[in-house]
PDB file of N, CA and C in Angstrom:
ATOM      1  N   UNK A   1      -2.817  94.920  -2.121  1.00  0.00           N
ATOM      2  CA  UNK A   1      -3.575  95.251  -0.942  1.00  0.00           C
ATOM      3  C   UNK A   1      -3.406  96.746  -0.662  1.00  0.00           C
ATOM      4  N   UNK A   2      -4.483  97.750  -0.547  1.00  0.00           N
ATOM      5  CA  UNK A   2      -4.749  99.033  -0.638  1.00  0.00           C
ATOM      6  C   UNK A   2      -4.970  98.832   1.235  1.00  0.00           C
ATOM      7  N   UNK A   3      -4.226  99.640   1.869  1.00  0.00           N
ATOM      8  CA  UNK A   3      -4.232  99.858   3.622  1.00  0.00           C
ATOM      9  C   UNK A   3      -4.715 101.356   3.734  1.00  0.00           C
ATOM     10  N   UNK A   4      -5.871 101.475   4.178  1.00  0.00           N
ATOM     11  CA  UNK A   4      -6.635 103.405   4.176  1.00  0.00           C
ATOM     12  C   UNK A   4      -5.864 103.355   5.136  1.00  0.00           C
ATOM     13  N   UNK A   5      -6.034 103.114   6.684  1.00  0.00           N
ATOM     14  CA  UNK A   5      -5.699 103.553   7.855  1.00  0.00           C
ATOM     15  C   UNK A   5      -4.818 102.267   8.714  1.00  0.00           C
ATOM     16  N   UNK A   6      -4.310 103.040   9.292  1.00  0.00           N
ATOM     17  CA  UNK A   6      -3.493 101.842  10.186  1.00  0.00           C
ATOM     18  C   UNK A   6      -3.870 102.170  11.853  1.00  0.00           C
ATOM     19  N   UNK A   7      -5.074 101.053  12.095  1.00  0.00           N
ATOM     20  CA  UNK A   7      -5.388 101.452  13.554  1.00  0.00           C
ATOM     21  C   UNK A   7      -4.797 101.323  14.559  1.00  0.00           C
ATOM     22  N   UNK A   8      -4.559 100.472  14.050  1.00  0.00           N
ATOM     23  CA  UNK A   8      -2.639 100.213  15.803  1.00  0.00           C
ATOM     24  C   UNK A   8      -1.698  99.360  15.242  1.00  0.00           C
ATOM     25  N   UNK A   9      -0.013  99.710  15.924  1.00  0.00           N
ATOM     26  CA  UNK A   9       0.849  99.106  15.569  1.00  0.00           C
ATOM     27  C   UNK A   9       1.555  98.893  17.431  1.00  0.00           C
ATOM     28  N   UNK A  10       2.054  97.531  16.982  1.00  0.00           N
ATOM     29  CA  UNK A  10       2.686  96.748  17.870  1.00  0.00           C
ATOM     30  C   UNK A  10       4.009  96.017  17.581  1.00  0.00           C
ATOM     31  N   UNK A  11       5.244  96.041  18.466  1.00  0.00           N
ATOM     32  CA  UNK A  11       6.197  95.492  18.218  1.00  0.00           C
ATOM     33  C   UNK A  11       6.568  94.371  18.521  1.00  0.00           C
ATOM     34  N   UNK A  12       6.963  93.483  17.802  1.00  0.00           N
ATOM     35  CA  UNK A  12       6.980  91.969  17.919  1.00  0.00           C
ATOM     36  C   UNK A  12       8.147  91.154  17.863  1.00  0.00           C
ATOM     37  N   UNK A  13       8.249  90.419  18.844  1.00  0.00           N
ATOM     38  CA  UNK A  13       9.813  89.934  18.616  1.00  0.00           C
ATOM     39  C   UNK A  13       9.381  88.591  17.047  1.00  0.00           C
ATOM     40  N   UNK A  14      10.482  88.168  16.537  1.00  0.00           N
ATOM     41  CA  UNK A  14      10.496  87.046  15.597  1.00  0.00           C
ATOM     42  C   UNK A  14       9.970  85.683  16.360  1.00  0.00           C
ATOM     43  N   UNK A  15       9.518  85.704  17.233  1.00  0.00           N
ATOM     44  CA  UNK A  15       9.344  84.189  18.115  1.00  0.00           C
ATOM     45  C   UNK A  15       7.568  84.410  18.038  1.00  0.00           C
ATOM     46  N   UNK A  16       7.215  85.518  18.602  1.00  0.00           N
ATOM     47  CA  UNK A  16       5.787  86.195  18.533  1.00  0.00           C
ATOM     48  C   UNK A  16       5.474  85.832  17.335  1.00  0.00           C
ATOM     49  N   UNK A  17       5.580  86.507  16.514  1.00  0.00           N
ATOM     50  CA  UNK A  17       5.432  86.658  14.879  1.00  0.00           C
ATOM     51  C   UNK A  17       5.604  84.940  14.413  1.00  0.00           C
ATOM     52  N   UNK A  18       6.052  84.120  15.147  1.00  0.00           N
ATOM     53  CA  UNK A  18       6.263  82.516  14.473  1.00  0.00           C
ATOM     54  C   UNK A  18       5.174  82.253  15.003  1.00  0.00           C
ATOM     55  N   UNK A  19       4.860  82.362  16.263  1.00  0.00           N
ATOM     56  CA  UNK A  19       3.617  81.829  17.151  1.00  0.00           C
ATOM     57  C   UNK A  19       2.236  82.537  16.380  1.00  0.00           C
ATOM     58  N   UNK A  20       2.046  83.631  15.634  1.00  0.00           N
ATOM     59  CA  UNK A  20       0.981  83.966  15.226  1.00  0.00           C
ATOM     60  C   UNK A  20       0.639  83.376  14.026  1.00  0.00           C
ATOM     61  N   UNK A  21       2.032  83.354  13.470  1.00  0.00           N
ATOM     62  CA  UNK A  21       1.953  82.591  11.455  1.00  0.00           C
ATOM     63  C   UNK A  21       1.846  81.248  11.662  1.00  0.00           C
ATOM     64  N   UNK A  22       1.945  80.429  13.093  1.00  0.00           N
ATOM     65  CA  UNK A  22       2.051  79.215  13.178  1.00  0.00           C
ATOM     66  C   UNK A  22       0.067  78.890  13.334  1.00  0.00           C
ATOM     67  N   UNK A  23      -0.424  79.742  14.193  1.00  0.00           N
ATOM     68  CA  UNK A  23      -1.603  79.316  14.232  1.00  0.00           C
ATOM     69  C   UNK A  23      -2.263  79.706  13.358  1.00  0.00           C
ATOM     70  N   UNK A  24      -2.285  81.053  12.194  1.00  0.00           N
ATOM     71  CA  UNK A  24      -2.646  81.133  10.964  1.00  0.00           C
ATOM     72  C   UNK A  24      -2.741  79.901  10.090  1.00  0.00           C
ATOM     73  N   UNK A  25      -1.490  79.159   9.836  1.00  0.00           N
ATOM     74  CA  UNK A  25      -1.415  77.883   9.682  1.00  0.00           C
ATOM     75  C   UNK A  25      -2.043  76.606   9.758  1.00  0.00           C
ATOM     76  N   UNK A  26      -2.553  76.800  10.776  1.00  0.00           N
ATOM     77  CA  UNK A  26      -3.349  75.746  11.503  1.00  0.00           C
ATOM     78  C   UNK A  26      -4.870  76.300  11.174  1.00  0.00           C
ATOM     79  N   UNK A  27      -5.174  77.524  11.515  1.00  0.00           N
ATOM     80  CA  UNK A  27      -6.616  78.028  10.893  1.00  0.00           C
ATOM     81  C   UNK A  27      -6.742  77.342   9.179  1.00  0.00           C
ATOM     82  N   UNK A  28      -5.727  77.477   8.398  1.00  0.00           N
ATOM     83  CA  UNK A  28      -5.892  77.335   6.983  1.00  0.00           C
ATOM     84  C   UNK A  28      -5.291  76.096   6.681  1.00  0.00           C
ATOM     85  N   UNK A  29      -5.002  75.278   7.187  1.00  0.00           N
ATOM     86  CA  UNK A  29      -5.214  73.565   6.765  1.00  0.00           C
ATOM     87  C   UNK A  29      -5.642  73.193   6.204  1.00  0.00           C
ATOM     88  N   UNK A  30      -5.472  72.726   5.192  1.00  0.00           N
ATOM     89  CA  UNK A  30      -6.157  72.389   3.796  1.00  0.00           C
ATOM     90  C   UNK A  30      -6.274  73.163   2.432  1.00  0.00           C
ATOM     91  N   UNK A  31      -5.881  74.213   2.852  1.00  0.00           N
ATOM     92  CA  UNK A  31      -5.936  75.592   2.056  1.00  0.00           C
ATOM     93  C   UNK A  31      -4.414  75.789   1.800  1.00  0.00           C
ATOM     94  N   UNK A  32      -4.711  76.218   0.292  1.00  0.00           N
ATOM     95  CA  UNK A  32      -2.869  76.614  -0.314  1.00  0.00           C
ATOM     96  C   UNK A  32      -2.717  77.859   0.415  1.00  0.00           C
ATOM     97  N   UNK A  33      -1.748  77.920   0.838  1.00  0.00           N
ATOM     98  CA  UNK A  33      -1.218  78.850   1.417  1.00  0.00           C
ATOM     99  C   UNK A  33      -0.398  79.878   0.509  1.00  0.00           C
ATOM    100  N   UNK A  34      -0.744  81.325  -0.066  1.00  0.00           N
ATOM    101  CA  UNK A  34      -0.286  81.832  -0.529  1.00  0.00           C
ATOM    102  C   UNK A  34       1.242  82.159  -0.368  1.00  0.00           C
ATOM    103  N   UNK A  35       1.613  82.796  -1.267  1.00  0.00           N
ATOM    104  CA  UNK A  35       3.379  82.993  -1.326  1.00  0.00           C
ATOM    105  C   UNK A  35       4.574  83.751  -0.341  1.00  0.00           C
ATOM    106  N   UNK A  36       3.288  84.786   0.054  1.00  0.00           N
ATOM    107  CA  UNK A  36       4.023  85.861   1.032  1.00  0.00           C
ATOM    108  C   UNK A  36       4.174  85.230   2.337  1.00  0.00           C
ATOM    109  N   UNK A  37       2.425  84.051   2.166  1.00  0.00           N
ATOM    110  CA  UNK A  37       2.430  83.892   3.767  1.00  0.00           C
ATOM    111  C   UNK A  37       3.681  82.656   3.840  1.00  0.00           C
ATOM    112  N   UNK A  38       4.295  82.032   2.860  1.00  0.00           N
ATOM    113  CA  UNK A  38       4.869  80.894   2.911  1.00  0.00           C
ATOM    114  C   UNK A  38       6.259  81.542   3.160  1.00  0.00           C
ATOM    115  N   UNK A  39       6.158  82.198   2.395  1.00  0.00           N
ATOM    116  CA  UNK A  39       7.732  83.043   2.743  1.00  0.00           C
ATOM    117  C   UNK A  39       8.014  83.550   4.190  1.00  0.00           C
ATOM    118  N   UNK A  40       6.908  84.133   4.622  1.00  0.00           N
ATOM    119  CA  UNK A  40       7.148  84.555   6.164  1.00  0.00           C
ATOM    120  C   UNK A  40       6.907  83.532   6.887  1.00  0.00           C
ATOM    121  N   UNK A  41       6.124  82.532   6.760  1.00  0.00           N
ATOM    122  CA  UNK A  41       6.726  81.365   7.783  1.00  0.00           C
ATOM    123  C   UNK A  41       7.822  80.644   7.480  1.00  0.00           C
ATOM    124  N   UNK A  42       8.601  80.445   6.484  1.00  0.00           N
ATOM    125  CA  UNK A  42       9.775  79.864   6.362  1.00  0.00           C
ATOM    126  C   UNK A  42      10.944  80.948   7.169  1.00  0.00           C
ATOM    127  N   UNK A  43      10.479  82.468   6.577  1.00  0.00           N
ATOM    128  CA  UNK A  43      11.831  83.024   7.736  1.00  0.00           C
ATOM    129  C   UNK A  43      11.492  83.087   9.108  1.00  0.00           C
ATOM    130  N   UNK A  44      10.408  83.144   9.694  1.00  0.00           N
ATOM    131  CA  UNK A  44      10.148  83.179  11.413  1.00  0.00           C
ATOM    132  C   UNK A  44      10.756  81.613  11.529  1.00  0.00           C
ATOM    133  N   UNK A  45      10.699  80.393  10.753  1.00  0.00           N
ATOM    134  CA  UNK A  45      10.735  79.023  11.450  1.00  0.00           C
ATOM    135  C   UNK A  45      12.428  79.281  11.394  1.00  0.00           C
ATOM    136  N   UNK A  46      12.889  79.972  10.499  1.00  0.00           N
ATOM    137  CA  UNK A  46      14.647  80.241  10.598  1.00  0.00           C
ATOM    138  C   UNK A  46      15.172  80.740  11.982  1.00  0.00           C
ATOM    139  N   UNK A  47      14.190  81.824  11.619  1.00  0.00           N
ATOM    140  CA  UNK A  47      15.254  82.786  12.742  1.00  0.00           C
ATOM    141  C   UNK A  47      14.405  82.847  14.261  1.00  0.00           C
ATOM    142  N   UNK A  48      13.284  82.096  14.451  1.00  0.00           N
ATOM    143  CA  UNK A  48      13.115  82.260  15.937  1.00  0.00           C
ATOM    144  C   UNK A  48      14.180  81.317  16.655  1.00  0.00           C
ATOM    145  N   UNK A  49      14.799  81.980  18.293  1.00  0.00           N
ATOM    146  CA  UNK A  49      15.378  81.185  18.460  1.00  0.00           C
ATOM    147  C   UNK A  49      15.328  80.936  19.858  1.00  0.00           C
ATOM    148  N   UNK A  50      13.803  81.138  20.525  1.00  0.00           N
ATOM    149  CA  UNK A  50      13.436  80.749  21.567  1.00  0.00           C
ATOM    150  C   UNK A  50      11.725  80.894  21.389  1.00  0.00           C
ATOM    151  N   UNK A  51      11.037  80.475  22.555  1.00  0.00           N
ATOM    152  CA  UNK A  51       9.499  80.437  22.348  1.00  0.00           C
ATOM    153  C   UNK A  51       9.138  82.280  23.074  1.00  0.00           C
ATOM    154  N   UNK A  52       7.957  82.218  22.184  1.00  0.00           N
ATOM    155  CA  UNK A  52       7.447  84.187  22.186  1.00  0.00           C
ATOM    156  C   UNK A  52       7.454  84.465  23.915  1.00  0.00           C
ATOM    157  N   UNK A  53       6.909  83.793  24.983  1.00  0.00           N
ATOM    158  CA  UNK A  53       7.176  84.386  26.200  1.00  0.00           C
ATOM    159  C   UNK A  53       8.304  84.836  26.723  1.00  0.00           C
ATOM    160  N   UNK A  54       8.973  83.592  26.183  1.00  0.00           N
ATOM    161  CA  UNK A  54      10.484  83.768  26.476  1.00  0.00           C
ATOM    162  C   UNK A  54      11.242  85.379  26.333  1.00  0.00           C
ATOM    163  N   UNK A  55      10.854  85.452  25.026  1.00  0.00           N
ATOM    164  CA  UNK A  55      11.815  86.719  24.150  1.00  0.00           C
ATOM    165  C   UNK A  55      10.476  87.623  24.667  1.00  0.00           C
ATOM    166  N   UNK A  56       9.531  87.729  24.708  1.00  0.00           N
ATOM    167  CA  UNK A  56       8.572  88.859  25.475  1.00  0.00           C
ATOM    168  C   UNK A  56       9.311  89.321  26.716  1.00  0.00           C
ATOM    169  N   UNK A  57       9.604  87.982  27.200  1.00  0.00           N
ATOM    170  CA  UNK A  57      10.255  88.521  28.570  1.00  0.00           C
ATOM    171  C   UNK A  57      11.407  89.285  28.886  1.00  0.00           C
ATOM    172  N   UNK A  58      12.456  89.119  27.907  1.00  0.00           N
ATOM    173  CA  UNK A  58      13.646  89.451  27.715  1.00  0.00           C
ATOM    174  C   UNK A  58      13.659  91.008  27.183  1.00  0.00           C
ATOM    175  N   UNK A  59      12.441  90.954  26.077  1.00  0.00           N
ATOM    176  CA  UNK A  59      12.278  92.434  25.521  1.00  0.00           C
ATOM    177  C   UNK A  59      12.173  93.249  26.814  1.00  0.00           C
ATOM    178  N   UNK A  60      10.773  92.681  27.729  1.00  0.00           N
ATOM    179  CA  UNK A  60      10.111  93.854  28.935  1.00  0.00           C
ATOM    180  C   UNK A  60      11.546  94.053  29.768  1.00  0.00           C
ATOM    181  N   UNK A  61      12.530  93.047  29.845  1.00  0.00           N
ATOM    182  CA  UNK A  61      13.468  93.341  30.890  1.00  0.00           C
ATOM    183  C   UNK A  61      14.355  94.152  30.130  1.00  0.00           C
ATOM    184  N   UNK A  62      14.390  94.226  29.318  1.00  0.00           N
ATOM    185  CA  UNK A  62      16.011  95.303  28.667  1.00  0.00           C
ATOM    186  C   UNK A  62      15.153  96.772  28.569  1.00  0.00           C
ATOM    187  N   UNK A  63      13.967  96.818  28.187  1.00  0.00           N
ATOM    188  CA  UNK A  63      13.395  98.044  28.470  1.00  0.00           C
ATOM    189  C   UNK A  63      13.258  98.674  30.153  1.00  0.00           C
ATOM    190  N   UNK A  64      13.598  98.025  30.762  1.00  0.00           N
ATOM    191  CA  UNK A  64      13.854  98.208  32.250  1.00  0.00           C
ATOM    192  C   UNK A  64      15.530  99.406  31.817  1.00  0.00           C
ATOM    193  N   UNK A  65      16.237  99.210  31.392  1.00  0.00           N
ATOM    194  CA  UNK A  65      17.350  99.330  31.742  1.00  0.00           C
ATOM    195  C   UNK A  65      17.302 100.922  31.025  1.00  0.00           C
ATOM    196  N   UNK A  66      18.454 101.889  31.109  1.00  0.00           N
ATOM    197  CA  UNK A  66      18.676 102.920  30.344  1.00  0.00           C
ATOM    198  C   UNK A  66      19.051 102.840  29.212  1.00  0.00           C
ATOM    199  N   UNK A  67      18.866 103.814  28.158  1.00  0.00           N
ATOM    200  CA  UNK A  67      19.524 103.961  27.089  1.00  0.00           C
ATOM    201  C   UNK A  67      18.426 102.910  25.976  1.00  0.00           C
ATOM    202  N   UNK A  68      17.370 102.371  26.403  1.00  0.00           N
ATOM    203  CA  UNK A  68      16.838 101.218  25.472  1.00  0.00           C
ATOM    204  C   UNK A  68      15.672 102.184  25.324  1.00  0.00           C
ATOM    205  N   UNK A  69      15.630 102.045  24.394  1.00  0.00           N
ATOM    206  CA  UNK A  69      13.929 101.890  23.071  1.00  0.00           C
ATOM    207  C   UNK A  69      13.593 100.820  23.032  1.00  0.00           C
ATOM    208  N   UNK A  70      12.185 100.905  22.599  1.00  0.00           N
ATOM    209  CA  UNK A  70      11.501  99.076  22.786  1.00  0.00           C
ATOM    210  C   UNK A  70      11.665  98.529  20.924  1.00  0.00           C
ATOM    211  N   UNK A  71      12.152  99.278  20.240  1.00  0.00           N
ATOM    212  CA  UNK A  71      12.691  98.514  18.920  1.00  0.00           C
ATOM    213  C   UNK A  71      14.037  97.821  18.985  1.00  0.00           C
ATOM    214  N   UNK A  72      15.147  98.929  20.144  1.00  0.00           N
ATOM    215  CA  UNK A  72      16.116  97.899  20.082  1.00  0.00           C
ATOM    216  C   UNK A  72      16.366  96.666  21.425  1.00  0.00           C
ATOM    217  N   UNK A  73      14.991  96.805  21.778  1.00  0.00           N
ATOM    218  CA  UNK A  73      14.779  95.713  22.836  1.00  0.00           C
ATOM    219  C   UNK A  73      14.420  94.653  22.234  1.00  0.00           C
ATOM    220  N   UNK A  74      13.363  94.954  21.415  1.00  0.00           N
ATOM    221  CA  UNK A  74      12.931  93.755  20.349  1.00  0.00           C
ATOM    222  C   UNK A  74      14.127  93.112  19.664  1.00  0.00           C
ATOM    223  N   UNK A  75      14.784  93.809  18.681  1.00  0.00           N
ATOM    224  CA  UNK A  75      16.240  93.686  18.145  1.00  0.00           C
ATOM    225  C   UNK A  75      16.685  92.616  18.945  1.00  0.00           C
ATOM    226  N   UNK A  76      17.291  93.286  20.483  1.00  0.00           N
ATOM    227  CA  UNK A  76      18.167  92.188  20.927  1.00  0.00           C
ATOM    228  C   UNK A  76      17.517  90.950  20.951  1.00  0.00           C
ATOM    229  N   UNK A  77      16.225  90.896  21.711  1.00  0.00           N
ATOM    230  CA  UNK A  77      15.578  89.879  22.063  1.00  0.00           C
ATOM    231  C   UNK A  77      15.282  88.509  20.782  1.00  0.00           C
ATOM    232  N   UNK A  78      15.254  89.081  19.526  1.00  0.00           N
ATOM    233  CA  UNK A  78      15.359  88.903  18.442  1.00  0.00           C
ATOM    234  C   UNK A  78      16.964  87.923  18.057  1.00  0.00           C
ATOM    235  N   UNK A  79      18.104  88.523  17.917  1.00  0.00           N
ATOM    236  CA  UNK A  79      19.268  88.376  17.729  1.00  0.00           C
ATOM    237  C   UNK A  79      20.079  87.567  18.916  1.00  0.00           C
ATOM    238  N   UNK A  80      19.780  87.664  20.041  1.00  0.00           N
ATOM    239  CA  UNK A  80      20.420  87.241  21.178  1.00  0.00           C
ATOM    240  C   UNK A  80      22.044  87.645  21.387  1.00  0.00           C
ATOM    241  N   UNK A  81      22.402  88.862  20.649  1.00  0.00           N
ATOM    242  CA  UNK A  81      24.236  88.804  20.929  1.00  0.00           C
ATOM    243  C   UNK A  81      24.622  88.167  22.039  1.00  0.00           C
ATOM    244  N   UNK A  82      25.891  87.740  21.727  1.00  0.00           N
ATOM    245  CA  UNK A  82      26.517  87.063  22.772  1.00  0.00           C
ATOM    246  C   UNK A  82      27.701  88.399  23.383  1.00  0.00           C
ATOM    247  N   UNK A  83      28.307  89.145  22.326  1.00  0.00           N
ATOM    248  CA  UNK A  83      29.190  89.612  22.447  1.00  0.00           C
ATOM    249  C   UNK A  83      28.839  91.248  22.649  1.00  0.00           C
ATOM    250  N   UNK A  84      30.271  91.849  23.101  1.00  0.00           N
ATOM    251  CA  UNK A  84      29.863  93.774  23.231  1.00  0.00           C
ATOM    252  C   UNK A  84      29.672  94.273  21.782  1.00  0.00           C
ATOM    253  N   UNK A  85      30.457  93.087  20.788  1.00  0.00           N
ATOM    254  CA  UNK A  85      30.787  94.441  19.121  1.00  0.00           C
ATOM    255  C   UNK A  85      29.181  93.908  18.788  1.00  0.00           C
ATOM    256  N   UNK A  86      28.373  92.637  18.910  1.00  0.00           N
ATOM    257  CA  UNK A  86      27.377  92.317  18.734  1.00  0.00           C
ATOM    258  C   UNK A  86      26.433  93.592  18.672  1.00  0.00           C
ATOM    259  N   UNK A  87      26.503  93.715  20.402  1.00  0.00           N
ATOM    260  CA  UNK A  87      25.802  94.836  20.799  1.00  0.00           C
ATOM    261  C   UNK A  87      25.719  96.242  20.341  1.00  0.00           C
ATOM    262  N   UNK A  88      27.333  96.634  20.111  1.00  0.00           N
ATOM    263  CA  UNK A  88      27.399  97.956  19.500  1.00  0.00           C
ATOM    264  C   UNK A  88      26.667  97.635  18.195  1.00  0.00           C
ATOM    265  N   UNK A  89      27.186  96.991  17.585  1.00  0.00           N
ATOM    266  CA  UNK A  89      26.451  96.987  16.203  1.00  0.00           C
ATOM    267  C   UNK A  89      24.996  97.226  16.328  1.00  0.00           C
ATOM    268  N   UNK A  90      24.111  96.540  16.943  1.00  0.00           N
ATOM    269  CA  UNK A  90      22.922  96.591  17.518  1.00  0.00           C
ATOM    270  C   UNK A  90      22.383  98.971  17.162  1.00  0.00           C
ATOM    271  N   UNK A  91      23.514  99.141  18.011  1.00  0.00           N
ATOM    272  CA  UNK A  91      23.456 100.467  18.622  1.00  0.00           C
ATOM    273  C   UNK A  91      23.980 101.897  17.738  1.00  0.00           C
ATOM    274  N   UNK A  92      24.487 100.997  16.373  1.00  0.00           N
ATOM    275  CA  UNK A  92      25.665 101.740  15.432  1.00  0.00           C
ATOM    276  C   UNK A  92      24.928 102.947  15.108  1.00  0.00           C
ATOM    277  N   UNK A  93      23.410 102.983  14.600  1.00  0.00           N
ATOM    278  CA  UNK A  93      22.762 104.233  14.580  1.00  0.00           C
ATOM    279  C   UNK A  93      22.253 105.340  15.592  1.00  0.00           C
ATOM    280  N   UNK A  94      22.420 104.696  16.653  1.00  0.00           N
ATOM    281  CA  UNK A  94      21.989 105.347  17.857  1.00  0.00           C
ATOM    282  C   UNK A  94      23.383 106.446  18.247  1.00  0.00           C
ATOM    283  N   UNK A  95      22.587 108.199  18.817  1.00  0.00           N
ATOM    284  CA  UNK A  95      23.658 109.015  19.084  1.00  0.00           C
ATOM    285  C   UNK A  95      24.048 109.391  20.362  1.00  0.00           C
ATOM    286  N   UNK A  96      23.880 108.089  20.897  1.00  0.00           N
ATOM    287  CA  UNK A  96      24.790 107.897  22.044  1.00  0.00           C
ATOM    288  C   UNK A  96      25.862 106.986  22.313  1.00  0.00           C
ATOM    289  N   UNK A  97      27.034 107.053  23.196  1.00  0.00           N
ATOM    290  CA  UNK A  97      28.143 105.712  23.495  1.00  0.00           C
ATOM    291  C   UNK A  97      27.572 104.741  24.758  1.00  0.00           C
ATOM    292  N   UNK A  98      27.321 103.814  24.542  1.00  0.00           N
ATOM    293  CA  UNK A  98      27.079 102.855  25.765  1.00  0.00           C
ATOM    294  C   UNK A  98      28.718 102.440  26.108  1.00  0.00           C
ATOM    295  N   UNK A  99      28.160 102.630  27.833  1.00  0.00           N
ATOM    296  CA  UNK A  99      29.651 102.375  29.027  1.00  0.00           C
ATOM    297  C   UNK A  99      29.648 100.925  28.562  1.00  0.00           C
ATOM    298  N   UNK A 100      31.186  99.847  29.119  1.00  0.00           N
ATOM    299  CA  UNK A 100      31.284  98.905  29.310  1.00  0.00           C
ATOM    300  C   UNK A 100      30.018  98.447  29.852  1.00  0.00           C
ATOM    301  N   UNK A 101      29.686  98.816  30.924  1.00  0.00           N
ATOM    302  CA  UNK A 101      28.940  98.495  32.356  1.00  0.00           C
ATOM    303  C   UNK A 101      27.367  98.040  31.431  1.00  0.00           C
ATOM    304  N   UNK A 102      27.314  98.956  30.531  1.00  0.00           N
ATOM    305  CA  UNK A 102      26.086  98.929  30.282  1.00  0.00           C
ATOM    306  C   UNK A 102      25.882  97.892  29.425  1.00  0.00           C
ATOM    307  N   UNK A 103      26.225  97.782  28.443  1.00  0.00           N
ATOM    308  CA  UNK A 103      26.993  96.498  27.423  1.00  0.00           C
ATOM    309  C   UNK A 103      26.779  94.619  28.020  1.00  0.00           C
ATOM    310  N   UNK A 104      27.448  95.353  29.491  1.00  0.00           N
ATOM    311  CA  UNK A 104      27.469  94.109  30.323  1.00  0.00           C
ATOM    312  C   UNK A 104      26.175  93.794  31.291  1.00  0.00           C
ATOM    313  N   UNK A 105      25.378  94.762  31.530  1.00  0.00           N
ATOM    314  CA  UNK A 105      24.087  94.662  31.898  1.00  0.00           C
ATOM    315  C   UNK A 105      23.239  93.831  30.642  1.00  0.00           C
ATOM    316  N   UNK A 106      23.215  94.165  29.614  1.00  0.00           N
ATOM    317  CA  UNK A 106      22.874  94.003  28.730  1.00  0.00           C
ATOM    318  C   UNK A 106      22.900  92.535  28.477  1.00  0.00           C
ATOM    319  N   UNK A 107      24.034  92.147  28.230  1.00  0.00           N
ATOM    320  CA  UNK A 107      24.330  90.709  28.056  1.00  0.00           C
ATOM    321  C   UNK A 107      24.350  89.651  29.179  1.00  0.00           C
ATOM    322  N   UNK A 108      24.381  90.302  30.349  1.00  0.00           N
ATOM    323  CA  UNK A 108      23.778  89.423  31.314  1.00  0.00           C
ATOM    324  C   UNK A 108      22.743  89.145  31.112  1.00  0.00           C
ATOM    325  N   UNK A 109      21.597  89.983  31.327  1.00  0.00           N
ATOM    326  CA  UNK A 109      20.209  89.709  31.233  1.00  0.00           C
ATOM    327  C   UNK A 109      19.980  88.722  30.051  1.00  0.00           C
ATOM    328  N   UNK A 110      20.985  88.837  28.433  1.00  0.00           N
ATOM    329  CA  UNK A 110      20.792  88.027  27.449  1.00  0.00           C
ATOM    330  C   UNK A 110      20.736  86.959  28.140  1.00  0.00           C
ATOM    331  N   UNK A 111      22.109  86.774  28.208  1.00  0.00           N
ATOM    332  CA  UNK A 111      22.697  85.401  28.868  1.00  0.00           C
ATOM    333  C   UNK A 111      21.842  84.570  29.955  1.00  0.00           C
ATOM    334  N   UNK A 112      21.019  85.358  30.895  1.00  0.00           N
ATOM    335  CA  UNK A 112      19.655  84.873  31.352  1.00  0.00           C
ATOM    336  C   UNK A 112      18.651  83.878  31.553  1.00  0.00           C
ATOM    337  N   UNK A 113      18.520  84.853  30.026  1.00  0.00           N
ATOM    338  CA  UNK A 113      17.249  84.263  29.515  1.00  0.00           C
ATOM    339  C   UNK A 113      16.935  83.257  28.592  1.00  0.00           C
ATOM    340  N   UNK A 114      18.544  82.757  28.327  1.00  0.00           N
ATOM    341  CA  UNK A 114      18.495  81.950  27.096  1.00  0.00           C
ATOM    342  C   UNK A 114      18.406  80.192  27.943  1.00  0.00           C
TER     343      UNK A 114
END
């Protein structure tokens, strides 16, 4: 597949991305489903681990907070850490230190929404 232009990009948690390959699915019923697409619905049916509003919601709320980008909002929303090393890890490339405080904002809101 040859891509000239890429007219818009959007970030998607893994729950989103199940909900879109799920109704792809359902459009092509009856139809073999090629390899890539089988592969990416076998890992979204792995790793989603709540329904797409849900983790939509969780993304828009951690982007509320400081220190977040909406990739590592997705990330969390994605992963759900439970824990702070969770989180740092999350953050290991990023060139800033997140406070306790913040860590714990963080995982409240996880803790939330689950």
């Amino acid at each position: 597949m040859i891509v000239k232009k890429v007219i818009s990009e959007e970030w998607l948690t893994v729950s989103e991305a199940k909900e879109m390959l799920d109704r792809v699915k359902e459009e092509r019923s009856g139809e073999e489903l090629g390899y890539e697409l089988k592969k990416a619905i076998r890992h979204v049916d792995t790793f989603a681990k709540m329904d797409a509003g849900k983790s939509r919601d969780l993304a828009n709320d951690l982007l509320n907070l400081e220190k977040m980008k909406p990739e590592i909002a997705i990330r969390i929303a994605d992963i759900l850490p439970k824990t702070r090393d969770e989180l740092r890890s999350i953050y290991a490339k990023e060139r800033f230190v997140l406070t306790a405080e913040d860590l714990d904002q963080m995982l409240d809101r996880v803790a939330d929404s689950i």
